[in-house]
Protein backbone atom coordinates (compact mmCIF):
# COMPACT_ATOMS: atom_id res chain seq x y z
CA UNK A 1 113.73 93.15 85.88
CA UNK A 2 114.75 96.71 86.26
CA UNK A 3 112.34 97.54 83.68
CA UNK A 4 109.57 96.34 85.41
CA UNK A 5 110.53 97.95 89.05
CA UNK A 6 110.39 101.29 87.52
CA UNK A 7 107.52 100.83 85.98
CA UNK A 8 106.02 99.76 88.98
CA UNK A 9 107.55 102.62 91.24
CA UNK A 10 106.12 104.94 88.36
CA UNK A 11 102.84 104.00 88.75
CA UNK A 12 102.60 104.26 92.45
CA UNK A 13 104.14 107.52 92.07
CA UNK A 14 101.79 108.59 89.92
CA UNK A 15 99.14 107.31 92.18
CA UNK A 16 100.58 109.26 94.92
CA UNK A 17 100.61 112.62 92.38
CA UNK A 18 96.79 111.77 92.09
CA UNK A 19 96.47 111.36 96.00
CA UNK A 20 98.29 115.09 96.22
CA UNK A 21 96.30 116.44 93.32
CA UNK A 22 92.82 115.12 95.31
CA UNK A 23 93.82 116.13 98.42
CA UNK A 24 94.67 120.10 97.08
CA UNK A 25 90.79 119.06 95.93
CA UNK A 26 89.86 118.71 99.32
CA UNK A 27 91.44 121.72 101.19
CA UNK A 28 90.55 123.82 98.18
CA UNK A 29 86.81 122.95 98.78
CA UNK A 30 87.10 123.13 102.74
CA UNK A 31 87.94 126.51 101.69
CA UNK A 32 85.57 127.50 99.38
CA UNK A 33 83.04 126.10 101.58
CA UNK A 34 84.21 128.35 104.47
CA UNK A 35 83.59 131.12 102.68
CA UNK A 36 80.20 130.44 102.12
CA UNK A 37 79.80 130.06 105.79
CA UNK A 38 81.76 133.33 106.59
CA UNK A 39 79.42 135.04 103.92
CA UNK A 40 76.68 134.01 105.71
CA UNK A 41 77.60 135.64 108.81
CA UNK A 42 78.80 138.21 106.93
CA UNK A 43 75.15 139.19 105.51
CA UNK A 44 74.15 139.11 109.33
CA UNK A 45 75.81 142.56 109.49
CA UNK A 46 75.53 143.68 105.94
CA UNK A 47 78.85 142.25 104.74
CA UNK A 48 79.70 139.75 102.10
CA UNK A 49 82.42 137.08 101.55
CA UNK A 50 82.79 135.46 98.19
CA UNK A 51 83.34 131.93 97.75
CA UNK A 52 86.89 130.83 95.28
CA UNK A 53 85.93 132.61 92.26
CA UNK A 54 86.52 129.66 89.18
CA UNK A 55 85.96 127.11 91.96
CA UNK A 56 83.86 124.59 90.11
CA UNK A 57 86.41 126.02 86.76
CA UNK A 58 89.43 123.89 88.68
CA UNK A 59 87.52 121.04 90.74
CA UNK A 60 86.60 120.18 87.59
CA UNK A 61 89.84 119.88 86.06
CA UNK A 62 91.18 118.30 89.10
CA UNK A 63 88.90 115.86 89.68
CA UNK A 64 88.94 114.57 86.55
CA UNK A 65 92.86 113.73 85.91
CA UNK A 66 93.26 112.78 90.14
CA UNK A 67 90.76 109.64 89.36
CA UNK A 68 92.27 108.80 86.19
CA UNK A 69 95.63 108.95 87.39
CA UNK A 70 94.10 105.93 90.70
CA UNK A 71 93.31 103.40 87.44
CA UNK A 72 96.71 101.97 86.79
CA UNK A 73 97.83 101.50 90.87
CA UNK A 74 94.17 100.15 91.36
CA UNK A 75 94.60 97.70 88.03
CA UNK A 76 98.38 96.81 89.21
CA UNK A 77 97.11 95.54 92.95
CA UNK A 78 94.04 94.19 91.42
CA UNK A 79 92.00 96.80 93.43
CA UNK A 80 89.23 97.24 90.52
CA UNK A 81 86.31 96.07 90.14
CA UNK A 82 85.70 92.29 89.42
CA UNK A 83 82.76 90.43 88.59
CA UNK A 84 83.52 86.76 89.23
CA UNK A 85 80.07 85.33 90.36
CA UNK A 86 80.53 83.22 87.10
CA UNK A 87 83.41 82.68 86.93
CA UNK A 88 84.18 81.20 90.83
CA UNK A 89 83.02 78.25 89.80
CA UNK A 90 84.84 77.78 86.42
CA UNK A 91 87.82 75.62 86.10
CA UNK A 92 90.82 77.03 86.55
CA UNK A 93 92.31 77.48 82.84
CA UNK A 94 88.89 79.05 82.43
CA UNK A 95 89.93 81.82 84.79
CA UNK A 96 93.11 82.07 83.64
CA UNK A 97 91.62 82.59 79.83
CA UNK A 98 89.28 85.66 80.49
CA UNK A 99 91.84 86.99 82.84
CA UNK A 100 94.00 87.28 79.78
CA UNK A 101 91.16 88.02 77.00
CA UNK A 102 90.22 90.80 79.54
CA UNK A 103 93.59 92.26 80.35
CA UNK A 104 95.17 92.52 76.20
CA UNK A 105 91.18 93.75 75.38
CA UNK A 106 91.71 96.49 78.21
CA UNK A 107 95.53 97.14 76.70
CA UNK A 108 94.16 97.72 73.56
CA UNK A 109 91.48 99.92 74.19
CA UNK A 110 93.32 101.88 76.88
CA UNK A 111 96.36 102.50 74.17
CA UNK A 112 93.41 103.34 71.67
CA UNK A 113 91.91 105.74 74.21
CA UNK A 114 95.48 107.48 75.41
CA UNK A 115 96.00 108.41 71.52
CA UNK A 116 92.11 109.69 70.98
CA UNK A 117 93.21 111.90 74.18
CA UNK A 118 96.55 112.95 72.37
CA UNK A 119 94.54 114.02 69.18
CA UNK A 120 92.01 115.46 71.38
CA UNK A 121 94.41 117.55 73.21
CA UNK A 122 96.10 119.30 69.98
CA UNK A 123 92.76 119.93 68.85
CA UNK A 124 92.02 121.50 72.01
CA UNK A 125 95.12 123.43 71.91
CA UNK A 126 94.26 124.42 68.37
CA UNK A 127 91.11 125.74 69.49
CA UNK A 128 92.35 127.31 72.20
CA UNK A 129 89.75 125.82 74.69
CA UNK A 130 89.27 127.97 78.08
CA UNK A 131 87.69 127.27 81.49
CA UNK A 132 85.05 129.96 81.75
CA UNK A 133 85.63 131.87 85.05
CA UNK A 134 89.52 131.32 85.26
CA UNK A 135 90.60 131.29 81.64
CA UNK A 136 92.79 128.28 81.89
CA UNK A 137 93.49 126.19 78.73
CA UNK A 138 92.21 123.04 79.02
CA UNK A 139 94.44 121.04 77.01
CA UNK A 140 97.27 121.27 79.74
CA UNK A 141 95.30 118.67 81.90
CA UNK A 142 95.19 116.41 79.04
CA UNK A 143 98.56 114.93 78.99
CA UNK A 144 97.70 113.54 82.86
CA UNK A 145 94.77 111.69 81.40
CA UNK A 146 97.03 110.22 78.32
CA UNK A 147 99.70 109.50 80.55
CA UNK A 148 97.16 107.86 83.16
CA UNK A 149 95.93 105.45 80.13
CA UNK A 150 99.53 104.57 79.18
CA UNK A 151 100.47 103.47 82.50
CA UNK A 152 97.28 101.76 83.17
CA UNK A 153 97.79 99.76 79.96
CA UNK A 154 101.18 98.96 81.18
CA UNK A 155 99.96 98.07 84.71
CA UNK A 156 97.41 95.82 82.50
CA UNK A 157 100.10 93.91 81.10
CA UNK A 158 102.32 93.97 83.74
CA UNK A 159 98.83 91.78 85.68
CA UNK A 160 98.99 89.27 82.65
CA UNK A 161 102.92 88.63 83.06
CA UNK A 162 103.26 88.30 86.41
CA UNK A 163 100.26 88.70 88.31
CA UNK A 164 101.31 88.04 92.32
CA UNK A 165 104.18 89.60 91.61
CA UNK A 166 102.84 92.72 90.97
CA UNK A 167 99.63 92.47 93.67
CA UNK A 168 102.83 92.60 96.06
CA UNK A 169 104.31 95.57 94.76
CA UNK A 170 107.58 94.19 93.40
């Protein structure tokens, strides 16, 4: 039982990490969009103000490990996306089948997936893979997304064992 509350305090932390990481996103571009503004008040008087040079460099970045990093909370409190227009009017045990089929094919491939990431990132490493404007190596963002897939394959199964349980949060 202590198992399973850390694991679910993990992945609402790491939810919260990805709610930091989009909000930084957000200031960031309030910023960067500010400039532009100043800049074009500036050129009203001859002057110039640059926007966040590498800008689009880290949104990019960002963006992309803050979403992943929402998967396992939404799959945990069975926030994603359903489609049971089917399946509302199957029996029961019918539900309760694909629900399972579903959640160990989603395990499966999201384990498969973390480890293509992990050899991704060490060839990324290898090849020393830069942002262009800010020269950042890329492969530092990639343990987030491997880490995302690990705990969303954990929230997965965590659904199948115990799935009201963990829609309440405990």
């Amino acid at each position: 039982m202590a198992v399973k509350t850390f694991l679910i305090r993990l992945i609402n932390g790491w939810a919260l990490l990805g709610g930091a990481l989009l909000l930084l996103i957000v200031i960031v571009t309030a910023i960067n969009a500010a400039g532009f503004t100043a800049n074009t008040i500036a050129r009203t008087w001859g002057g110039h103000v640059s926007g966040l040079p590498g800008y689009e460099d880290a949104v990019q970045l960002l963006v992309g490990v803050a979403a992943l990093m929402m998967f396992p909370y939404a799959q945990l409190h069975r926030a994603h996306a359903a489609v049971d227009v089917v399946m509302q009017r199957a029996p029961q045990w019918a539900n309760r089948g694909v629900n399972v089929l579903s959640g160990v094919v989603l395990a499966v491939l999201l384990v498969w997936m973390a480890w293509m990431l992990a050899q991704g990132t060490i060839q990324m490493r290898a090849d020393r893979v830069e942002t262009t404007v800010l020269g950042w190596p890329v492969w530092i963002f990639m343990p987030f997304a491997v880490m995302s897939c690990l705990l969303w394959a954990i929230a997965a199964i965590l659904d199948l064992i115990a799935p009201m349980e963990t829609a309440n949060g405990a």
